[in-house]
N, C-alpha and C. Protein backbone atom coordinates (compact mmCIF):
# COMPACT_ATOMS: atom_id res chain seq x y z
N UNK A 1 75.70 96.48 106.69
CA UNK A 1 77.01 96.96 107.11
C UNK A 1 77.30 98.29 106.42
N UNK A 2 78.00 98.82 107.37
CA UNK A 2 78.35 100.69 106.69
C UNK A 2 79.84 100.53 106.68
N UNK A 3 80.29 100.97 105.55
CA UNK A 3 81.45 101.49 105.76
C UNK A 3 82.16 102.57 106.23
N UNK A 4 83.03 102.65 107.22
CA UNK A 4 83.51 103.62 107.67
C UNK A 4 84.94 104.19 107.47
N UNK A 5 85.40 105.02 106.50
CA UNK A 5 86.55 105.96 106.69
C UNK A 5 87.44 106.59 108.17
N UNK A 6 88.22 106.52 107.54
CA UNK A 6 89.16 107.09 108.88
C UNK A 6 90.70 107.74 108.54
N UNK A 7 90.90 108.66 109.21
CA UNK A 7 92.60 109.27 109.45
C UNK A 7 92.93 109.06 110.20
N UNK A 8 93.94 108.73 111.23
CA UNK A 8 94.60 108.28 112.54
C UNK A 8 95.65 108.83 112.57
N UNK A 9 96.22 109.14 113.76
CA UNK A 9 97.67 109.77 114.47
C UNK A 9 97.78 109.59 115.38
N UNK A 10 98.73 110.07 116.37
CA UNK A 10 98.94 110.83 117.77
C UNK A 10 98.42 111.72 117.94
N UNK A 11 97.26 111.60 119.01
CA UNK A 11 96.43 112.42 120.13
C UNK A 11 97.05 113.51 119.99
N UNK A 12 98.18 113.96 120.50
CA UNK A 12 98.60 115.14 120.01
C UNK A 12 98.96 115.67 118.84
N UNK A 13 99.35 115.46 118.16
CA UNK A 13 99.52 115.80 116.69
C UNK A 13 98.21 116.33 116.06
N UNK A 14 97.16 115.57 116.37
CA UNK A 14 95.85 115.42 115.76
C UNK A 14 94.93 116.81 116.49
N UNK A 15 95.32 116.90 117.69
CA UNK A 15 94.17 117.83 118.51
C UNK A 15 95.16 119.41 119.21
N UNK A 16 96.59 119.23 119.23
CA UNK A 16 96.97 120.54 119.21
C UNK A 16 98.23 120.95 118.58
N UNK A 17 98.56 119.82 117.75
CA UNK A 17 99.56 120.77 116.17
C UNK A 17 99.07 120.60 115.04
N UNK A 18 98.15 119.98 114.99
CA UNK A 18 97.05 120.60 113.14
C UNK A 18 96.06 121.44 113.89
N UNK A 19 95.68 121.97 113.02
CA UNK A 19 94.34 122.80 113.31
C UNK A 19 93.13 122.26 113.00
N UNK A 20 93.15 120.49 112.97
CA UNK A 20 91.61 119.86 113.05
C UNK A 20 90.41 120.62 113.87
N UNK A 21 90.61 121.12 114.87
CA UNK A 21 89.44 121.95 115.57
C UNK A 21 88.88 122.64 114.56
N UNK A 22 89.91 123.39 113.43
CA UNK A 22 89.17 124.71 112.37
C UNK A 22 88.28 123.80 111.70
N UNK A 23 89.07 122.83 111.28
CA UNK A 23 88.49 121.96 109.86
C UNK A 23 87.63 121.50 110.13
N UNK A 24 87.15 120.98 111.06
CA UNK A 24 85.94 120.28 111.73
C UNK A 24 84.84 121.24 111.91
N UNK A 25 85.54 122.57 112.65
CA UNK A 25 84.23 123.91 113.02
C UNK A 25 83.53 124.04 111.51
N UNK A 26 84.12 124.21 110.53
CA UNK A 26 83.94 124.93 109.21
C UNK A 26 83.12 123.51 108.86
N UNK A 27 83.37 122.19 109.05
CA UNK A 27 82.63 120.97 108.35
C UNK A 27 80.85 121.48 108.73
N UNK A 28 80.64 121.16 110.25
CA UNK A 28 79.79 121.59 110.70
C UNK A 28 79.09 122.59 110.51
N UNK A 29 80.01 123.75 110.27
CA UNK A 29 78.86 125.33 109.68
C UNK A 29 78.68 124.69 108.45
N UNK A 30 79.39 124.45 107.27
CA UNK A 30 79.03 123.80 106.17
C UNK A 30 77.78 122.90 105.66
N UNK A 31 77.98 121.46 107.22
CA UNK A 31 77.09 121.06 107.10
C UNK A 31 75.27 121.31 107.31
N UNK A 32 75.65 122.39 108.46
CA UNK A 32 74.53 123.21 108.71
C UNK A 32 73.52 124.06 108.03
N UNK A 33 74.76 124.42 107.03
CA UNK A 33 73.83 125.51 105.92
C UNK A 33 73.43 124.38 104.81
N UNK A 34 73.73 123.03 104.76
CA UNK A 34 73.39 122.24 103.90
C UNK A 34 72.02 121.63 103.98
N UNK A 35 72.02 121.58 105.47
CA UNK A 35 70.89 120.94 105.99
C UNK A 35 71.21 119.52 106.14
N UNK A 36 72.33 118.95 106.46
CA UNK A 36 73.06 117.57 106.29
C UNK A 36 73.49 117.49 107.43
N UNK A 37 73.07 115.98 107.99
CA UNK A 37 73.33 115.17 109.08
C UNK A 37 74.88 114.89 109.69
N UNK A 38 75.53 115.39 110.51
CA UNK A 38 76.73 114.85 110.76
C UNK A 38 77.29 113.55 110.53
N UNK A 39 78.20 113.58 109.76
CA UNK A 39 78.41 111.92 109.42
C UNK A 39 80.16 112.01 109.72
N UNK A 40 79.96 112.44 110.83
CA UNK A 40 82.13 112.50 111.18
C UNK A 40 81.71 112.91 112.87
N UNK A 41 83.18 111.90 113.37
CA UNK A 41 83.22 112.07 114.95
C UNK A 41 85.03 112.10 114.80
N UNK A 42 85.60 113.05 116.22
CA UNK A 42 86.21 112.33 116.55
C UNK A 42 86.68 111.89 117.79
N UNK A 43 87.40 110.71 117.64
CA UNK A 43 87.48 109.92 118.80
C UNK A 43 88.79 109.42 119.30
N UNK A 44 89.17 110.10 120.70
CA UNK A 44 90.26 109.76 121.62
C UNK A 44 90.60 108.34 121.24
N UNK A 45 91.68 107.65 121.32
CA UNK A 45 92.14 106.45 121.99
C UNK A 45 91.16 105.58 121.01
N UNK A 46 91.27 105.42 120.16
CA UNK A 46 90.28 104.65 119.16
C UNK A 46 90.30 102.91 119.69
N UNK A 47 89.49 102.40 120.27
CA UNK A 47 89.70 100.68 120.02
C UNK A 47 89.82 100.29 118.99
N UNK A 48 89.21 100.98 117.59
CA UNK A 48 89.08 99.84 116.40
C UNK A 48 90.49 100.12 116.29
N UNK A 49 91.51 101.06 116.24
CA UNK A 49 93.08 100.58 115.79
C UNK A 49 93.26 99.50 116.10
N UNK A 50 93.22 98.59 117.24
CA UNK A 50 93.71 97.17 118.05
C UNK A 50 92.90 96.31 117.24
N UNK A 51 91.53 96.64 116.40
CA UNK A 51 90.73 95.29 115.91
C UNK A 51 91.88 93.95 115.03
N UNK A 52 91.24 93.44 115.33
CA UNK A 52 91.95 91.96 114.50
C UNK A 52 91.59 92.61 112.78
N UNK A 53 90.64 93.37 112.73
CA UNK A 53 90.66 93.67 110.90
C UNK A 53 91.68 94.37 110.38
N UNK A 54 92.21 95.24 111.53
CA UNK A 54 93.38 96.44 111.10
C UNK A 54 94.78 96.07 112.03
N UNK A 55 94.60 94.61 112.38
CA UNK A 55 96.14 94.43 112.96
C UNK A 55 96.90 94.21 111.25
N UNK A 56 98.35 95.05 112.37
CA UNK A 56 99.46 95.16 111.49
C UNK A 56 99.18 96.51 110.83
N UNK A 57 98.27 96.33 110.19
CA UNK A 57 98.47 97.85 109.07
C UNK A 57 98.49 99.59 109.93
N UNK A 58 97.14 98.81 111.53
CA UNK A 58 97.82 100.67 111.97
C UNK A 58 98.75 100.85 113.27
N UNK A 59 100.08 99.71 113.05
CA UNK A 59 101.02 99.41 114.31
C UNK A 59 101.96 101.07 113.59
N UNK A 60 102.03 101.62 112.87
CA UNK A 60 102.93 102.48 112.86
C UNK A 60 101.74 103.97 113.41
N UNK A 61 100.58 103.92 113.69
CA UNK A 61 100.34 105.24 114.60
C UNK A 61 100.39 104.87 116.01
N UNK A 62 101.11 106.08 116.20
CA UNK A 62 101.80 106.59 117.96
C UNK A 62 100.49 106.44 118.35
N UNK A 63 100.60 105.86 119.98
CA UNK A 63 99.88 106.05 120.79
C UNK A 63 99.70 106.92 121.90
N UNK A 64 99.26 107.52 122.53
CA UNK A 64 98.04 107.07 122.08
C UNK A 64 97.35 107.78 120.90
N UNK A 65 96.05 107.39 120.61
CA UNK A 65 95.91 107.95 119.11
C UNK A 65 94.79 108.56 119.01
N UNK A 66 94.56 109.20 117.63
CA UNK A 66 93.03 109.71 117.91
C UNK A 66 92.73 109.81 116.57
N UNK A 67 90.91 109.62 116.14
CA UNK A 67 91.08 109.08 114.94
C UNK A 67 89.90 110.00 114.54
N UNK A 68 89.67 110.52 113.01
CA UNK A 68 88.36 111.17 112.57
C UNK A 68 88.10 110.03 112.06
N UNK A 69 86.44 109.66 112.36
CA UNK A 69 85.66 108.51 111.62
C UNK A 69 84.46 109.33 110.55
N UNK A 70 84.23 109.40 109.35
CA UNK A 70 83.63 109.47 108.77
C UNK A 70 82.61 108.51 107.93
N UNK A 71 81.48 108.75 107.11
CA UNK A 71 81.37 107.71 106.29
C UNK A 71 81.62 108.25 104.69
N UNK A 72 81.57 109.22 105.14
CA UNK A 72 82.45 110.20 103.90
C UNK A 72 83.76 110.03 102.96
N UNK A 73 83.70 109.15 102.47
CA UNK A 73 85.30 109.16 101.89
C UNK A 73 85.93 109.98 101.24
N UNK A 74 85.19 110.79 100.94
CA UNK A 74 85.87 112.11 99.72
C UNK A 74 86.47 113.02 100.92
N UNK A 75 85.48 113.46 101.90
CA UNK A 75 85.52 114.05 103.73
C UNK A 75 87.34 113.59 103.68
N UNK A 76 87.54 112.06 104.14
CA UNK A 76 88.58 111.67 104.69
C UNK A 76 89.53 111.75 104.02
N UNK A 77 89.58 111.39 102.54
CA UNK A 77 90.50 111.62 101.64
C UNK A 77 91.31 113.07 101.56
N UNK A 78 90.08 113.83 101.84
CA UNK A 78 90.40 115.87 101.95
C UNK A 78 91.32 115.92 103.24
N UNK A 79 90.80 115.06 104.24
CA UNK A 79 91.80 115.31 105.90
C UNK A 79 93.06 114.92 105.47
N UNK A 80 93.27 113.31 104.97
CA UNK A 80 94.38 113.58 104.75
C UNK A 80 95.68 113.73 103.60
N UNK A 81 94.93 114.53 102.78
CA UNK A 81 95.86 115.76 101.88
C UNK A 81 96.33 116.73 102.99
N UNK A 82 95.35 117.03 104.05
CA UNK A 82 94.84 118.35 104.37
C UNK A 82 96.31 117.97 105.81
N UNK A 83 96.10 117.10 106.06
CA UNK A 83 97.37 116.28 107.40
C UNK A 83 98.62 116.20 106.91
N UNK A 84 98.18 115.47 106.23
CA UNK A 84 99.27 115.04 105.35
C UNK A 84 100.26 113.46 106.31
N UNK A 85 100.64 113.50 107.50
CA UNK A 85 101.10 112.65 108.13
C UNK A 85 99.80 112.22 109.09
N UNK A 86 99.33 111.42 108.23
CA UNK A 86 98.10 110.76 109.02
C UNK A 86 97.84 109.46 108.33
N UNK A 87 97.61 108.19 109.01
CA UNK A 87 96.92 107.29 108.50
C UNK A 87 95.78 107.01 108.12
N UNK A 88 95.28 106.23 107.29
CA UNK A 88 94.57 106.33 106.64
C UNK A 88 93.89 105.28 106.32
N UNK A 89 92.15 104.29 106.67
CA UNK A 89 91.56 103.42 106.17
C UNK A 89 90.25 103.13 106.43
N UNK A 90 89.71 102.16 106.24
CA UNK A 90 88.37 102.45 106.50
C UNK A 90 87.89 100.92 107.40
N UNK A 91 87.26 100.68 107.78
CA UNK A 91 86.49 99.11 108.29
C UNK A 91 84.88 99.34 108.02
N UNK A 92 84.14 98.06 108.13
CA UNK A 92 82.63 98.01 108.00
C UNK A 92 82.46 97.38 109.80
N UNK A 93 81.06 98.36 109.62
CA UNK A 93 80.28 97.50 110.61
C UNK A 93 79.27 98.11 110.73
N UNK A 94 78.37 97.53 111.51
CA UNK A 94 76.84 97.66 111.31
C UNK A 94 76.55 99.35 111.69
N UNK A 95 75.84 99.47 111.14
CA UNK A 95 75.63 100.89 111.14
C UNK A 95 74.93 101.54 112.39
N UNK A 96 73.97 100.76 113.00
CA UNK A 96 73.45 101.33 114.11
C UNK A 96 74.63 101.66 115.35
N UNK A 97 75.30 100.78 115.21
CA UNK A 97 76.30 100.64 116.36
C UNK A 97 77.65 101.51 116.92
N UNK A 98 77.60 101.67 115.53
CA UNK A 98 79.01 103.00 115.25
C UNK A 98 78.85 104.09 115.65
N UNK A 99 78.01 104.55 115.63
CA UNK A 99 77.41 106.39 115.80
C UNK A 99 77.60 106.26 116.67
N UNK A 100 76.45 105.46 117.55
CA UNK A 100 76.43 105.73 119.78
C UNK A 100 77.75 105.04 120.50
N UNK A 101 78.80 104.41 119.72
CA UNK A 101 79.89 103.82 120.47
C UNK A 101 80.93 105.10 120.25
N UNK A 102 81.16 105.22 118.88
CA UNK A 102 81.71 106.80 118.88
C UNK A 102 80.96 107.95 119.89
N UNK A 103 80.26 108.17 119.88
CA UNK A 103 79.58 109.13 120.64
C UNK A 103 80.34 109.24 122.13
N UNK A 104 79.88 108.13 122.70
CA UNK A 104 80.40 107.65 123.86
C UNK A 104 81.54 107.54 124.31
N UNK A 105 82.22 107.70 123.44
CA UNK A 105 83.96 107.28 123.25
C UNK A 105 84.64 108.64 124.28
């Protein structure tokens, strides 16, 4: 099992009144000159908000929502200083599975 980090909001809030597009472009050149594997997506309309692991705790983000998944926690912790009005937690699950369901999302 992998653990996965996360920030959550409103779809809008998240994709055209922060400037996540910059923060994300700059992750990627970053990660590029590192030579390091992308380990952050993000993803429209998240299902895991609704999971039975995170009922209750993410009923206060607007829907619809949109979430950065990392496995990065220092990554997620930086988003949200960097948000500031964003939720915030992590869930496990198997690691193969996460990448291509995000992907797909």
């Amino acid at each position: 099992m992998t653990t996965y980090h996360f920030v959550a909001a409103s779809e809008r809030f998240l994709t055209e009144e922060e400037p996540l597009e910059e923060v994300l472009r700059e992750r990627v050149r970053h990660y590029g000159e590192q030579g390091k594997a992308i380990d952050f997506w993000l993803v429209r309309r998240p299902a895991f908000l609704d999971s039975a692991a995170l009922a209750g705790r993410t009923q206060t983000v607007p829907r619809p929502a949109a979430a950065v998944v990392s496995t990065d926690e220092k990554f997620i912790t930086f988003l949200k200083l960097r948000l500031e009005f964003v939720f915030r937690g992590s869930f496990e699950a198997p690691s193969a599975a996460i990448p291509d369901a995000l992907a797909s999302a």
